[in-house]
C-alpha atoms as a PDB file:
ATOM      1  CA  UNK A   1    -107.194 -39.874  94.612  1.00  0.00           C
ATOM      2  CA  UNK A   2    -104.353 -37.554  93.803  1.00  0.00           C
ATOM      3  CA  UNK A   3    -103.705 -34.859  96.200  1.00  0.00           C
ATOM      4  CA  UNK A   4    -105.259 -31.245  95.017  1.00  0.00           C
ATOM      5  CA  UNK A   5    -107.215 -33.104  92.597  1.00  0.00           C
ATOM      6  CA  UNK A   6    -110.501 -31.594  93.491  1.00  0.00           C
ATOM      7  CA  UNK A   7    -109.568 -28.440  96.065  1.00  0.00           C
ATOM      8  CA  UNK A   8    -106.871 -26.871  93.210  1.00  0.00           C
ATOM      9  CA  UNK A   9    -109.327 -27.666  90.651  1.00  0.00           C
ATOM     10  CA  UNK A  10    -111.305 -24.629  91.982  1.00  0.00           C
ATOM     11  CA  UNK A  11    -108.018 -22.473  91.895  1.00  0.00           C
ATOM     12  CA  UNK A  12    -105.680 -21.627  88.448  1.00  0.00           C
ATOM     13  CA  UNK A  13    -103.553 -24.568  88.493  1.00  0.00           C
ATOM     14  CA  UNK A  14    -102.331 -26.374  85.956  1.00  0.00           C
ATOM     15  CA  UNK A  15    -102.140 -30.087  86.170  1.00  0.00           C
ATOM     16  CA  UNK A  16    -100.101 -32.711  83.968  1.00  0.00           C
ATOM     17  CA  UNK A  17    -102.778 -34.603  82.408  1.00  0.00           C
ATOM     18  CA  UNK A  18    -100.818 -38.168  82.946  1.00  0.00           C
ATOM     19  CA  UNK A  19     -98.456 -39.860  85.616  1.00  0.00           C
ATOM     20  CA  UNK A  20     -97.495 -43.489  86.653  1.00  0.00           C
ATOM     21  CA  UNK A  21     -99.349 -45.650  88.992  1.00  0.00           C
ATOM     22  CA  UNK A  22     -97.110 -45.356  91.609  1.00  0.00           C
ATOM     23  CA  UNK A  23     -97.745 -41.607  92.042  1.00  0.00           C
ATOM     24  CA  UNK A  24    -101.281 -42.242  92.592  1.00  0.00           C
ATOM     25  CA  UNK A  25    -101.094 -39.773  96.267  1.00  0.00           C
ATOM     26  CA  UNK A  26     -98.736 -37.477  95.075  1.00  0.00           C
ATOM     27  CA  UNK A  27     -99.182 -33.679  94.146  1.00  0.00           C
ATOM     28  CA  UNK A  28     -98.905 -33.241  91.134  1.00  0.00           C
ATOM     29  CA  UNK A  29     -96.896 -30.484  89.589  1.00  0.00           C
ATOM     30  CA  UNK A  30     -96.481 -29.274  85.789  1.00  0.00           C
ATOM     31  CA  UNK A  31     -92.922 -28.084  85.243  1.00  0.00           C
ATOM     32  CA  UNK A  32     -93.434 -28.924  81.027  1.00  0.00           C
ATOM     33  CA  UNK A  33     -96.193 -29.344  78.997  1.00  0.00           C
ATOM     34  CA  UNK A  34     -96.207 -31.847  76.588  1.00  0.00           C
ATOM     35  CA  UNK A  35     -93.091 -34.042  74.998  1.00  0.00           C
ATOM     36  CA  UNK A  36     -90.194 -32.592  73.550  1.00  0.00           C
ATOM     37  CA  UNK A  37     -90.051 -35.870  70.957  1.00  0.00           C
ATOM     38  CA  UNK A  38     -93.296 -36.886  70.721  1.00  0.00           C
ATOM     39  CA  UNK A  39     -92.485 -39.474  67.492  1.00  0.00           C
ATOM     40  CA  UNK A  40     -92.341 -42.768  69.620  1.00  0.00           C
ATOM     41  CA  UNK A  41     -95.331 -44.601  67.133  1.00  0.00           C
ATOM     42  CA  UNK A  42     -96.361 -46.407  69.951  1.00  0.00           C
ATOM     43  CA  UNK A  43     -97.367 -43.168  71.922  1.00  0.00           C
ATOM     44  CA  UNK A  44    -101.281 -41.269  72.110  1.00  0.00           C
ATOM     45  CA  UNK A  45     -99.973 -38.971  74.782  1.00  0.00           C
ATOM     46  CA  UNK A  46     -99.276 -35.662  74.149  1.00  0.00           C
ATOM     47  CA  UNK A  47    -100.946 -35.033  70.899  1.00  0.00           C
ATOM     48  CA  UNK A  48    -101.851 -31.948  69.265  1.00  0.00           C
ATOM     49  CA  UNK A  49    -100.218 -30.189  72.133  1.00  0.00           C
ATOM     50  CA  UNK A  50     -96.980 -27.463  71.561  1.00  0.00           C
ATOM     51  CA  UNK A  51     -93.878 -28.095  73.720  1.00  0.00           C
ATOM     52  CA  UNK A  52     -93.075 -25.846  76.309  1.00  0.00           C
ATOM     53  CA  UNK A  53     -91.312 -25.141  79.810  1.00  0.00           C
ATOM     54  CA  UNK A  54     -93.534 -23.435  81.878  1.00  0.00           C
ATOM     55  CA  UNK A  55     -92.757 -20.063  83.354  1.00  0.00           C
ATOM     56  CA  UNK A  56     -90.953 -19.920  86.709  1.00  0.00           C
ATOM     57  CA  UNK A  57     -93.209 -17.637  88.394  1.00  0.00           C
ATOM     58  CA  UNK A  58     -96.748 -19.417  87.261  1.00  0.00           C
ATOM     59  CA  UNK A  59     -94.917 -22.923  88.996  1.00  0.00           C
ATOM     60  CA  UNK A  60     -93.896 -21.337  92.038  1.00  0.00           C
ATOM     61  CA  UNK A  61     -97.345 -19.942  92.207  1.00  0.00           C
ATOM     62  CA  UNK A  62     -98.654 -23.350  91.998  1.00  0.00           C
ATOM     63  CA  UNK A  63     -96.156 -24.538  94.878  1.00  0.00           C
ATOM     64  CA  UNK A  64     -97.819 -21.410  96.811  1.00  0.00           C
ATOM     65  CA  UNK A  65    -101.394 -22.796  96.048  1.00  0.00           C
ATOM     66  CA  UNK A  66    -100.826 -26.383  97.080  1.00  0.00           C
ATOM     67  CA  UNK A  67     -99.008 -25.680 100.221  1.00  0.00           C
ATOM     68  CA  UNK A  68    -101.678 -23.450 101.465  1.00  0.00           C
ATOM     69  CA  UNK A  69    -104.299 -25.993 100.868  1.00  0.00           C
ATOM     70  CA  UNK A  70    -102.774 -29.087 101.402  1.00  0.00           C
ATOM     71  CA  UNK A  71     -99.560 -28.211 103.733  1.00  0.00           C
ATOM     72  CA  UNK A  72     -98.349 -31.227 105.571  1.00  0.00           C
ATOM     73  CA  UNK A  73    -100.444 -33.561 103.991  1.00  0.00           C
ATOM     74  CA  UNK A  74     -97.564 -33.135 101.298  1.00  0.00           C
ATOM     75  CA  UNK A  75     -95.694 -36.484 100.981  1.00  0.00           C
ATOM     76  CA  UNK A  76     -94.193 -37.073  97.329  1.00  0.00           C
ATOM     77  CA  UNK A  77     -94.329 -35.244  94.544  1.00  0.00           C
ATOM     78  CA  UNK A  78     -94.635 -36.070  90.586  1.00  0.00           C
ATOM     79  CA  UNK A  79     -93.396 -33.777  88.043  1.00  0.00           C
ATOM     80  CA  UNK A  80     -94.809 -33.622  85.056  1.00  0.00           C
ATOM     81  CA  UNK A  81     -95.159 -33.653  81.735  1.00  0.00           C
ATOM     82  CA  UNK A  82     -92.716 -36.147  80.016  1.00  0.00           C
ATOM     83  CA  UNK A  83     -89.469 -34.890  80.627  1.00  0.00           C
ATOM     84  CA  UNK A  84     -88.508 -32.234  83.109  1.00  0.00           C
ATOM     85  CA  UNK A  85     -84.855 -32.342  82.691  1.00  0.00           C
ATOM     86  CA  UNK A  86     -85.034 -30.627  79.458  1.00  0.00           C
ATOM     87  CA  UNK A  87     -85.387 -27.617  81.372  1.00  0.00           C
ATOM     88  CA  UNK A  88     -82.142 -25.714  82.602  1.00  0.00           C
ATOM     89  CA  UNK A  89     -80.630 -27.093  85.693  1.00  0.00           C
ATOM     90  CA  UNK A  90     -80.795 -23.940  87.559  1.00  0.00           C
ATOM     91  CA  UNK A  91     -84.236 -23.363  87.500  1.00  0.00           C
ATOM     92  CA  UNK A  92     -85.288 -27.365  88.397  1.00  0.00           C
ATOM     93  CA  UNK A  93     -83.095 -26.368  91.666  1.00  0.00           C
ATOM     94  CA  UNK A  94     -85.099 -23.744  92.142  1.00  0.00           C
ATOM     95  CA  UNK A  95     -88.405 -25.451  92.119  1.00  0.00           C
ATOM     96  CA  UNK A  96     -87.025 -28.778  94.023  1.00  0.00           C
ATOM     97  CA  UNK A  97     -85.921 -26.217  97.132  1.00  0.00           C
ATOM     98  CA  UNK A  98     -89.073 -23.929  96.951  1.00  0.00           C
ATOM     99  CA  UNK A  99     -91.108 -27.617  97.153  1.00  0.00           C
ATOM    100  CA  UNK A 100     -89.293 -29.033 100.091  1.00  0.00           C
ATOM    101  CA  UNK A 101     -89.263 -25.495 101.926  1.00  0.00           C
ATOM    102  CA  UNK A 102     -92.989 -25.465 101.286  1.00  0.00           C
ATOM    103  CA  UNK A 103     -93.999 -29.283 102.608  1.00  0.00           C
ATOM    104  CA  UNK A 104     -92.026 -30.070 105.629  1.00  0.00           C
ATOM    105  CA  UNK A 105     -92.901 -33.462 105.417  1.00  0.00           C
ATOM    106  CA  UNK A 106     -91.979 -34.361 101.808  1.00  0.00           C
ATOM    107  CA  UNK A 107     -90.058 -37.096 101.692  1.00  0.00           C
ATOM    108  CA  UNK A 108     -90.143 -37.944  97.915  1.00  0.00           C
ATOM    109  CA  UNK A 109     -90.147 -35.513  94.573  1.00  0.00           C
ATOM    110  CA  UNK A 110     -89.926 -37.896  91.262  1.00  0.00           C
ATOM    111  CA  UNK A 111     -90.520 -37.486  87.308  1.00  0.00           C
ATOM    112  CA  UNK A 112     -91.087 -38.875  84.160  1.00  0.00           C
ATOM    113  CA  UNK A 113     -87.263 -38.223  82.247  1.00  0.00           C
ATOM    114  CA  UNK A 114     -86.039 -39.418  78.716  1.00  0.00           C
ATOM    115  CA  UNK A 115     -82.818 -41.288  78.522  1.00  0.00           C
ATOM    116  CA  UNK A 116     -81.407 -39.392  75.427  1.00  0.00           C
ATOM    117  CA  UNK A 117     -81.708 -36.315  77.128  1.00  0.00           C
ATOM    118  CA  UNK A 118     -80.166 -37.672  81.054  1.00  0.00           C
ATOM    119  CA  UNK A 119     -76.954 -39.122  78.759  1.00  0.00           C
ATOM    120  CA  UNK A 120     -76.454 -36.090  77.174  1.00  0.00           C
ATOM    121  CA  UNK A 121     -76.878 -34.066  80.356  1.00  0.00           C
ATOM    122  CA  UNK A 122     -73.593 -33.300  82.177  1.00  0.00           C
ATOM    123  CA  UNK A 123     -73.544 -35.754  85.217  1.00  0.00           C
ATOM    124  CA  UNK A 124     -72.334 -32.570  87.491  1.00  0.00           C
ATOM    125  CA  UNK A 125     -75.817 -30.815  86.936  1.00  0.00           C
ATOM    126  CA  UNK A 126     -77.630 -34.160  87.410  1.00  0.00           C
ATOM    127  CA  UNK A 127     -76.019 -34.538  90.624  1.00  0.00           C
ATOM    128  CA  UNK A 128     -76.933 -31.077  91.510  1.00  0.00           C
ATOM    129  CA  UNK A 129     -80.556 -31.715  90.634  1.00  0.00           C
ATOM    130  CA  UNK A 130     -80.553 -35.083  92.757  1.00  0.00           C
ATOM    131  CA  UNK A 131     -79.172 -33.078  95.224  1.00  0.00           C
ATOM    132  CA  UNK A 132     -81.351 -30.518  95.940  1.00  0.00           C
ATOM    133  CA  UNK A 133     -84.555 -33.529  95.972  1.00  0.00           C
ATOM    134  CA  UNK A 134     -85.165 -35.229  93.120  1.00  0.00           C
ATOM    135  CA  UNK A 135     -85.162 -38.727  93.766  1.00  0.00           C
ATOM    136  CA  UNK A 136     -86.141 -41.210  91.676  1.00  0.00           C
ATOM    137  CA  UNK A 137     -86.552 -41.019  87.283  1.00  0.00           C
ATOM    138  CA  UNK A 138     -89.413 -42.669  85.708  1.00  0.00           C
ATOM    139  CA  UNK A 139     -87.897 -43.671  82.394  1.00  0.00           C
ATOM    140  CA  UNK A 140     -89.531 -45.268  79.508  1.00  0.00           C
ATOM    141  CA  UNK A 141     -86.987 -47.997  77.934  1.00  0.00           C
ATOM    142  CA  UNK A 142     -89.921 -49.844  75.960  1.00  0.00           C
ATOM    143  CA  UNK A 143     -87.420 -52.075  74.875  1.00  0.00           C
ATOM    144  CA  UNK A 144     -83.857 -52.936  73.991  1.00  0.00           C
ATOM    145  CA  UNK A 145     -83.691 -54.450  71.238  1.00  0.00           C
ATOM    146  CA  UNK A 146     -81.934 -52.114  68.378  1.00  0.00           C
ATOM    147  CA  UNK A 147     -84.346 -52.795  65.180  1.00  0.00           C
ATOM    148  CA  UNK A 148     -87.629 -52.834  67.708  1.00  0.00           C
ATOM    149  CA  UNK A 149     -86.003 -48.875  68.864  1.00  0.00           C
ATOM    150  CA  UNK A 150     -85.502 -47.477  65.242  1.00  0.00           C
ATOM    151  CA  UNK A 151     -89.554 -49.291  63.900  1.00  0.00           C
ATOM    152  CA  UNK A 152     -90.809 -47.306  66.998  1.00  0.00           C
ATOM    153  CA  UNK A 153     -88.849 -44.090  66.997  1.00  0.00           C
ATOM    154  CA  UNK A 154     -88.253 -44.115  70.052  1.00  0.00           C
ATOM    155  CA  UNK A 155     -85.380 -41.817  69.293  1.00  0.00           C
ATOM    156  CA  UNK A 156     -82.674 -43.434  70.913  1.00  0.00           C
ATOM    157  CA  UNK A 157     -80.137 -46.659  70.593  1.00  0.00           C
ATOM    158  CA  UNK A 158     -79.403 -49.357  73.214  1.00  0.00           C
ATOM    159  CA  UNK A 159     -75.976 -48.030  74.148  1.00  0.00           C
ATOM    160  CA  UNK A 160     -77.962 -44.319  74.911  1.00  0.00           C
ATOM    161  CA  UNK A 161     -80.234 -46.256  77.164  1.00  0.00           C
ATOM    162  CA  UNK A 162     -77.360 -47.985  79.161  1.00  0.00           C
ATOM    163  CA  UNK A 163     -75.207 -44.635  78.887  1.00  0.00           C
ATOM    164  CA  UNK A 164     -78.688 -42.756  80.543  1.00  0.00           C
ATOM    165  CA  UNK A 165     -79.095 -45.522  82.941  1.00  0.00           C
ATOM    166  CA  UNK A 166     -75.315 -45.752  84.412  1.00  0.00           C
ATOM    167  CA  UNK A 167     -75.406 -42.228  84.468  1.00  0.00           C
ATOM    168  CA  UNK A 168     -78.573 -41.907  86.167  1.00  0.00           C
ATOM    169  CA  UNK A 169     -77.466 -44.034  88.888  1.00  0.00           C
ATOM    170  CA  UNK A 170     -74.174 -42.463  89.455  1.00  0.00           C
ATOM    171  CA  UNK A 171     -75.659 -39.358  90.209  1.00  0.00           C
ATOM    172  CA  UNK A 172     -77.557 -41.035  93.235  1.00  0.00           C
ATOM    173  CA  UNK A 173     -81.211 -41.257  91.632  1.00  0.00           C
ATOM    174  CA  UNK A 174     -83.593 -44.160  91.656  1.00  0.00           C
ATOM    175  CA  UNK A 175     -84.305 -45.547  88.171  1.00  0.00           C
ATOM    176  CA  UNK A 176     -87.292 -46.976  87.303  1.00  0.00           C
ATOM    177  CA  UNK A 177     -87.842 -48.165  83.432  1.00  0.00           C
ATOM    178  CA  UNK A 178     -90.856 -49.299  81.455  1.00  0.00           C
ATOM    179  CA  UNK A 179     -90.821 -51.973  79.657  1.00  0.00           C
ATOM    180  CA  UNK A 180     -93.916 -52.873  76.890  1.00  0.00           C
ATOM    181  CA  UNK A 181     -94.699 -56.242  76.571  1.00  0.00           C
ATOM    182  CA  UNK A 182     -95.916 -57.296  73.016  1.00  0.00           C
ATOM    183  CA  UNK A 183     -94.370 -54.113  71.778  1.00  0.00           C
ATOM    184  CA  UNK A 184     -92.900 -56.209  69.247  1.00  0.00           C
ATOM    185  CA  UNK A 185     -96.012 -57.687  67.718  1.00  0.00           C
ATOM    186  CA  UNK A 186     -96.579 -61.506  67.429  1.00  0.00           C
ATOM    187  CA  UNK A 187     -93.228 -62.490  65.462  1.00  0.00           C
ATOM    188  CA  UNK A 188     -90.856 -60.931  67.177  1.00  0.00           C
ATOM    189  CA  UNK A 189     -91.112 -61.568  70.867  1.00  0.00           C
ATOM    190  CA  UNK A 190     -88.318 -63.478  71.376  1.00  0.00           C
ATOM    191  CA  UNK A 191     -85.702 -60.734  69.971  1.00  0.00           C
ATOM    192  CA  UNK A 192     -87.799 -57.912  72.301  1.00  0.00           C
ATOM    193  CA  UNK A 193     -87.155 -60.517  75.269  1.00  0.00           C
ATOM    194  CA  UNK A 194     -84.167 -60.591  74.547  1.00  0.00           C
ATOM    195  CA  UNK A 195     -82.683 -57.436  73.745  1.00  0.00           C
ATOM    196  CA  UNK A 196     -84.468 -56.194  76.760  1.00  0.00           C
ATOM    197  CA  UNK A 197     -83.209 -57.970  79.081  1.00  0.00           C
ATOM    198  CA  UNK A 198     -79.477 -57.433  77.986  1.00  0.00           C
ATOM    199  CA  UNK A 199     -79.778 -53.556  78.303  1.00  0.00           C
ATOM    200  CA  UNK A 200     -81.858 -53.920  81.678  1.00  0.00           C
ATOM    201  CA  UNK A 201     -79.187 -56.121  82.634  1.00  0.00           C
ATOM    202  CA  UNK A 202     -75.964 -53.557  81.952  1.00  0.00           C
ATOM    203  CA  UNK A 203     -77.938 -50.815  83.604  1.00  0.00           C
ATOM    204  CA  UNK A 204     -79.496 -53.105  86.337  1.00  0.00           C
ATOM    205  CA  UNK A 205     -82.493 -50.478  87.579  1.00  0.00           C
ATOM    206  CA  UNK A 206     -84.022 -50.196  90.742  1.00  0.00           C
ATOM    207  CA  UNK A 207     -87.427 -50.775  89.596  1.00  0.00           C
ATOM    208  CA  UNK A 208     -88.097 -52.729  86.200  1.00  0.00           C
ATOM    209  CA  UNK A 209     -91.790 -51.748  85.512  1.00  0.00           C
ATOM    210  CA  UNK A 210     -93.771 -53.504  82.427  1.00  0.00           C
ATOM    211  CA  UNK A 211     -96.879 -52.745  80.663  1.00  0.00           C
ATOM    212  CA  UNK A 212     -98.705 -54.970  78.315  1.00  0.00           C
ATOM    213  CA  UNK A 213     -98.748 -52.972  74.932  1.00  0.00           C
ATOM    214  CA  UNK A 214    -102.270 -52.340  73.831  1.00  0.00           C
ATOM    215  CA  UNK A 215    -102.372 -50.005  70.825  1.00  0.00           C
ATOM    216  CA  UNK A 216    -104.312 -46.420  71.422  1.00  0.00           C
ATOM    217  CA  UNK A 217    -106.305 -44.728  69.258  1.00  0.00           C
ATOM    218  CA  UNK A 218    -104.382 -41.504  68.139  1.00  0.00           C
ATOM    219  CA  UNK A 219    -100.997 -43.559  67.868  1.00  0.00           C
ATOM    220  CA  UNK A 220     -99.063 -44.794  64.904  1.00  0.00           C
ATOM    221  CA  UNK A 221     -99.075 -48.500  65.681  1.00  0.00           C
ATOM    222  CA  UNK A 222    -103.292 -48.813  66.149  1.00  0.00           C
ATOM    223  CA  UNK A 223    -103.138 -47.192  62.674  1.00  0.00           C
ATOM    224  CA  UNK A 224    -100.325 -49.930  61.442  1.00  0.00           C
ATOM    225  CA  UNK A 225    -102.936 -52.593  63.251  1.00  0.00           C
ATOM    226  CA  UNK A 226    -106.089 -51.515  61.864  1.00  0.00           C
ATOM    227  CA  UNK A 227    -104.443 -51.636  58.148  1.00  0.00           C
ATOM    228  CA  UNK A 228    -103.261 -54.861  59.375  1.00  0.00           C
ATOM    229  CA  UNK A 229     -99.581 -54.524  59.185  1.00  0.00           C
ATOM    230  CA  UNK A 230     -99.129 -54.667  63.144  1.00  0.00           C
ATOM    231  CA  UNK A 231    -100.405 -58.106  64.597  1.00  0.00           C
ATOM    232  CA  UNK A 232    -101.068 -57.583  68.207  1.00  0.00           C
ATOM    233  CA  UNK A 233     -99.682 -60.763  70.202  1.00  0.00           C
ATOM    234  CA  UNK A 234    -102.083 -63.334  71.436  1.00  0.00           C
ATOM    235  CA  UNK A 235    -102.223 -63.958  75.527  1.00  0.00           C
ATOM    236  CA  UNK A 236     -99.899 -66.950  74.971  1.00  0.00           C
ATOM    237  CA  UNK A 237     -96.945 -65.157  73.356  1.00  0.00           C
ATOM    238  CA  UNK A 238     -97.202 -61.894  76.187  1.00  0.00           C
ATOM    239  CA  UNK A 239     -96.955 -64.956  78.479  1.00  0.00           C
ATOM    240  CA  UNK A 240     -94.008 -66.453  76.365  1.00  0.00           C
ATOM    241  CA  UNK A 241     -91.862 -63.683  76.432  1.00  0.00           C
ATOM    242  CA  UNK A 242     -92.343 -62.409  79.651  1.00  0.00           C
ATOM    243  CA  UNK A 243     -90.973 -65.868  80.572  1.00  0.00           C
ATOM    244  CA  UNK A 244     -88.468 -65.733  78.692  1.00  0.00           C
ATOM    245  CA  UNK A 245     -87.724 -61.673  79.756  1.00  0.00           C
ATOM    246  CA  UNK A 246     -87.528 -63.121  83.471  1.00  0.00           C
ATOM    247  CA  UNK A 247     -85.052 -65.797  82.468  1.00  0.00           C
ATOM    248  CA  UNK A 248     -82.596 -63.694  80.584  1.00  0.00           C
ATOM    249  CA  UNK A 249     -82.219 -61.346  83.384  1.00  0.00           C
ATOM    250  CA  UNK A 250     -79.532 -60.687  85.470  1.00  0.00           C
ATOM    251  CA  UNK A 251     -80.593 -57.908  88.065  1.00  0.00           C
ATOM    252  CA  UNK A 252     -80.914 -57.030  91.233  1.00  0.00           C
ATOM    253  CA  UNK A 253     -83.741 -55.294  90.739  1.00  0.00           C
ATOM    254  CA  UNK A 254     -87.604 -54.722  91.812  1.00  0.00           C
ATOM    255  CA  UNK A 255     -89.953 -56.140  89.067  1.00  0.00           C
ATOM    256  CA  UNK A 256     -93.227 -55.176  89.566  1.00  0.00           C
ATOM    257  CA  UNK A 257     -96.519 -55.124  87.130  1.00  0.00           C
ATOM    258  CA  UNK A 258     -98.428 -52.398  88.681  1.00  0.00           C
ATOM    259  CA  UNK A 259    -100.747 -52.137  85.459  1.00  0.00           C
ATOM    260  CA  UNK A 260    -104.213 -52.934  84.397  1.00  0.00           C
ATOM    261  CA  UNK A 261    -103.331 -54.115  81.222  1.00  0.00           C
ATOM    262  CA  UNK A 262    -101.015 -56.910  82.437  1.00  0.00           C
ATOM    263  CA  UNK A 263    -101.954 -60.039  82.124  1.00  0.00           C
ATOM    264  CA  UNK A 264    -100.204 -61.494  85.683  1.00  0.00           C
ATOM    265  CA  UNK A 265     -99.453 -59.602  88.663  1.00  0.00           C
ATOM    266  CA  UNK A 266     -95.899 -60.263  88.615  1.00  0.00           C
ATOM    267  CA  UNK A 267     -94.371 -59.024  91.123  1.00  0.00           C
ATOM    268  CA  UNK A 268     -90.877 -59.959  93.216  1.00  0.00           C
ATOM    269  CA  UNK A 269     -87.551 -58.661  93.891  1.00  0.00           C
ATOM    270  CA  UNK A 270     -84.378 -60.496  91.726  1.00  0.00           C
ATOM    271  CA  UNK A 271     -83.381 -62.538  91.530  1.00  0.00           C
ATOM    272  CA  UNK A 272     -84.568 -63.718  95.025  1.00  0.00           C
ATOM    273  CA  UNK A 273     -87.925 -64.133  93.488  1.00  0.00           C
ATOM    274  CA  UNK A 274     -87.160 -65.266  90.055  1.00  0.00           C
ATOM    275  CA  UNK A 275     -87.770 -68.732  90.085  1.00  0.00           C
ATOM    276  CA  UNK A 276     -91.356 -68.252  91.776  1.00  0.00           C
ATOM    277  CA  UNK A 277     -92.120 -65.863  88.948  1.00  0.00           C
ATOM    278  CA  UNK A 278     -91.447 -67.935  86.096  1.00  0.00           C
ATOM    279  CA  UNK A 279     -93.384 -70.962  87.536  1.00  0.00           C
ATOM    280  CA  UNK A 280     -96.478 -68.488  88.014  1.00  0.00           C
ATOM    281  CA  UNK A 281     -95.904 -67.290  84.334  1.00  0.00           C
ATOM    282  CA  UNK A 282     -95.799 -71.120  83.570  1.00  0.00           C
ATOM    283  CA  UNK A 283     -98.734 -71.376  85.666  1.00  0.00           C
ATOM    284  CA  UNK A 284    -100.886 -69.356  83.501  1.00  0.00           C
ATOM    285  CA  UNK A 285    -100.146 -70.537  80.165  1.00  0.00           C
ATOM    286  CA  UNK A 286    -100.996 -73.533  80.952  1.00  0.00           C
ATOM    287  CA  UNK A 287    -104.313 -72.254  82.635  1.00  0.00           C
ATOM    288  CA  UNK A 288    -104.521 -69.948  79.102  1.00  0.00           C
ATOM    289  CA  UNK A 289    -104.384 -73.157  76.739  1.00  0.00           C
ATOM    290  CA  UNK A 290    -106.700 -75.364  78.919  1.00  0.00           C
ATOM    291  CA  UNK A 291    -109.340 -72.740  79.737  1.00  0.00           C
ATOM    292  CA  UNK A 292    -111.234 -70.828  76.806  1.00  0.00           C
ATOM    293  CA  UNK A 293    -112.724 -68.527  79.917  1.00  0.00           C
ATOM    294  CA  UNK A 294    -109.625 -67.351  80.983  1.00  0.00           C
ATOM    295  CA  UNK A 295    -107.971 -66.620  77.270  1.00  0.00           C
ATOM    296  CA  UNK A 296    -111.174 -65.095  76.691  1.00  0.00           C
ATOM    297  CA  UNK A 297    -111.069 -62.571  79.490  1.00  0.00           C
ATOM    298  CA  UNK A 298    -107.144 -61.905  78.829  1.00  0.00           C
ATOM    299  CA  UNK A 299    -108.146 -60.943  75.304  1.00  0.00           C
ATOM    300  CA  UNK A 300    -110.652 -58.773  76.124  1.00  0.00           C
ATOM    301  CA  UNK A 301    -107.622 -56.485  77.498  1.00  0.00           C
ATOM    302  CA  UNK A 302    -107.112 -55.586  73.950  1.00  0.00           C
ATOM    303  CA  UNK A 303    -109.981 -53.177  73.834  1.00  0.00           C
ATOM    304  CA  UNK A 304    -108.319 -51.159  76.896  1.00  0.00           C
ATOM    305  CA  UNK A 305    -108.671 -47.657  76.089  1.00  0.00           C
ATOM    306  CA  UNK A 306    -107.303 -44.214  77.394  1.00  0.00           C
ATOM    307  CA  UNK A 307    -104.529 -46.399  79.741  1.00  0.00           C
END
């Protein structure tokens, strides 16, 4: 359970209603509300609600609130909503030094960021902000293939997501990038694979997460599937082209699939572990094509909801 889930429920703070896995025992803080973009077509987050930055004062409050509850408990931190680093540099040092005066054991501050907005950024003021605590970016690449980026919207080109990416890392931060498997539908897996994997492998990110797309109510794409122009891949083609993802890569990064909607729990570090991946991904599909139970209960991951 998150820290101050339940004591600063009682208390006027305001919470960021979503954040990855991995931040599971952080605090949670809410620097933005909402997403500056908001058009990816893929995307239910977010919706119906206005963009803003939060005031200064009403955060700092919040700091003020958790640290007299929870104190050294304090480990990491997530900022939230979707993209802090819209907001001016000078005021995310602010917060970032009030947080690790106030927790004198916090050893990690992260955040959800957009790549358009780190690569257009100057790198001196991302340095600054790395500086002064923030240490790893949660970036969603989806993926990196050029016609799959303009049919979603995600607002951005594959030579913005390797500019983001370099830059990112220059400036000392951890990067960590989504992938969605599937995002391209059934027929075009193998240019999502691909394309992915040649952006992933120019920036070459600390962490490569990936999520098994599963369209959301609320989104553009589960309104493209339910009039039947977006075919949601079968088990067997998630399978194929996170094989073929794996192959294509050339990283030295963590790979992990720390989801419920993924199909495998791939995890290793590369390319040590890239061999033993792809014979578990071979693994299951032949486990999927032999065994009606199994392809069964991997299709009944469709019907995730509120992921």
């Amino acid at each position: 359970m998150t820290i101050g889930r339940f004591g600063l429920r009682k208390r006027n703070y305001d919470f960021p209603p979503f954040r990855p896995p991995s931040e599971a025992n952080s605090l949670l803080l809410r620097v933005t509300r909402g997403c500056p973009w908001n058009r990816c077509t893929f995307c239910s987050m977010y919706k119906g609600m206005k963009f803003e930055i939060r005031n200064l004062e009403e955060i700092l409050e919040d700091i003020e609130l958790a640290r007299d509850l929870y104190g050294d408990r304090v480990r990491t931190v997530f900022i939230g909503d979707s993209n802090s680093l819209v907001a001016k540099t000078e005021r995310l040092v602010k917060i970032l030094e009030t947080l690790f005066s106030s927790f004198s054991h916090l050893e990690r501050v992260t955040s959800y960021a957009r790549a358009k907005t780190i690569a257009k950024k100057p790198l001196e003021d991302l340095i600054k902000i790395r500086q002064a605590g923030l240490n790893r970016l949660h970036v969603g690449l989806e993926t990196g293939d050029r016609e799959l980026l303009k049919e979603i919207e995600k607002g951005a080109i594959p030579e913005e997501m390797i500019e983001a990416g370099k830059k990112a890392k220059k400036a000392g931060f951890e990067y960590s990038l989504y992938v969605l498997l599937g995002i391209g539908g059934e027929e075009k897996w193998v240019q999502h694979a691909r394309g992915t994997a040649e952006v992933l492998n120019q920036i070459d990110p600390h962490f490569i997460r990936v999520r098994t797309f599963i369209p959301q109510p609320n989104s553009l794409i589960h309104e493209a599937m339910m009039r039947g122009d977006f075919k949601s891949p079968s088990p067997e083609t998630i399978l194929r082209e996170t094989k073929l993802l794996v192959e294509e890569l050339r990283v030295t990064s963590q790979f992990l699939s720390d989801h419920i909607s993924n199909l495998l729990p791939l995890h290793g570090k590369l390319p040590e572990d890239k061999e033993k991946m792809i014979q578990m991904v071979e693994k299951a599909l032949k486990a999927v094509r032999e065994n009606d139970g199994l392809r069964e209960e991997m299709e009944m991951r469709r019907h995730l909801t509120n992921l």
